[in-house]
Protein backbone atom coordinates (compact mmCIF):
# COMPACT_ATOMS: atom_id res chain seq x y z
CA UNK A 1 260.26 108.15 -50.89
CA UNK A 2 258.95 111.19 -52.90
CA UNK A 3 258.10 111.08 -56.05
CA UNK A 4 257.98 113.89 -58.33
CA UNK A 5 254.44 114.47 -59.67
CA UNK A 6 254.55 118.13 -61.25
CA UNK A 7 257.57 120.02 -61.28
CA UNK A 8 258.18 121.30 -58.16
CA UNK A 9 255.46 119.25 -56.58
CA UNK A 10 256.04 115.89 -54.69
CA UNK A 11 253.94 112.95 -53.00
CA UNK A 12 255.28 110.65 -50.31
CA UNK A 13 253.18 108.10 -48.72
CA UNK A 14 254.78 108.90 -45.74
CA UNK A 15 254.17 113.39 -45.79
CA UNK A 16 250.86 114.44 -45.28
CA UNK A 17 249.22 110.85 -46.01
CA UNK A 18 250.08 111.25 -49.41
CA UNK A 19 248.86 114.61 -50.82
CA UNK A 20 250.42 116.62 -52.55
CA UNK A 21 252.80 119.08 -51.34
CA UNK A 22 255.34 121.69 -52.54
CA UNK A 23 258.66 119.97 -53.00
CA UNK A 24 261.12 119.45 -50.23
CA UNK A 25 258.51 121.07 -47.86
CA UNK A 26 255.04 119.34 -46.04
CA UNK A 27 253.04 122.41 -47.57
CA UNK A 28 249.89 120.91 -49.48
CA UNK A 29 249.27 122.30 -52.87
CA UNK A 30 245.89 122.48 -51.52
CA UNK A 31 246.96 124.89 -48.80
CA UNK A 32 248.61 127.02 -50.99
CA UNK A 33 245.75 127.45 -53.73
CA UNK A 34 243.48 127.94 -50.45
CA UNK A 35 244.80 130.49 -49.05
CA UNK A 36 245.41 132.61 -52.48
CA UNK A 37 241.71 131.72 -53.07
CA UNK A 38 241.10 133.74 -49.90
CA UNK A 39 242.59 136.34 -50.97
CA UNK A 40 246.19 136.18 -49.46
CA UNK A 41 249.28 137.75 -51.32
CA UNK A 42 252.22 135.82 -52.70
CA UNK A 43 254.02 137.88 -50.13
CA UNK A 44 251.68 136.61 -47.18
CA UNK A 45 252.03 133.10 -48.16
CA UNK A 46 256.09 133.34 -48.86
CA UNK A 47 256.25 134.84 -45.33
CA UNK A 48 253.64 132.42 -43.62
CA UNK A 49 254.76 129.33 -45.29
CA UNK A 50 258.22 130.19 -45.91
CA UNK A 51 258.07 129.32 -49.86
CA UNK A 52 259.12 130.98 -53.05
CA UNK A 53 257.34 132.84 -56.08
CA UNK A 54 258.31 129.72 -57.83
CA UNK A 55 257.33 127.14 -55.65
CA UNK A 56 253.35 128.94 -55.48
CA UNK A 57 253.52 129.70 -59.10
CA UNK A 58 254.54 124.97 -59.18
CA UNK A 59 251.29 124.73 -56.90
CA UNK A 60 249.25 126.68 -59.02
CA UNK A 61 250.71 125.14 -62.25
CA UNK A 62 249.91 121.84 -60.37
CA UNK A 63 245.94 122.58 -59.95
CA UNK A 64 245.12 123.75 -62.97
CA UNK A 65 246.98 120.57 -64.47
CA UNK A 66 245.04 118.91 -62.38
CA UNK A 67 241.71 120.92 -63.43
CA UNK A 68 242.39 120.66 -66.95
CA UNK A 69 242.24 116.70 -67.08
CA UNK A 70 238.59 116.57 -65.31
CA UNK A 71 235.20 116.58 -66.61
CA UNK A 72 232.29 118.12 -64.88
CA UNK A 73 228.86 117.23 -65.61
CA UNK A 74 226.62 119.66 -65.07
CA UNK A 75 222.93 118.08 -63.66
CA UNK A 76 219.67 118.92 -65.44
């Protein structure tokens, strides 16, 4: 069963081995953030991945949640 993890953002043991993905969909955040980190569009991605404004703007949300509760050490 999914559970709700961000709004609009879901994990089920039983989609994608667990990862998370854009609600109601088997889209990994990670996908999403990927590909606009490559330089795609919102427009490429809704029309690739079939997803709304709102549901990249929950996986975007969702990774900088993510990247605002870890600490990086930098090495000497």
């Amino acid at each position: 069963m999914a559970k709700e993890i961000f709004p609009g953002i879901t994990v089920d043991p039983q989609v994608i081995h667990g990862r998370p993905v854009i609600a109601e969909t088997r889209v990994p955040v990670e996908v999403v953030v990927g590909e606009l980190a490559g330089g795609s569009s919102f427009e490429d991605i809704r029309q690739d991945y079939h997803l709304t404004d709102e549901q990249i703007r929950a996986a975007l949300g969702y990774a900088a949640q993510m990247l605002s509760s870890t600490t990086v050490y930098a090495a000497n």
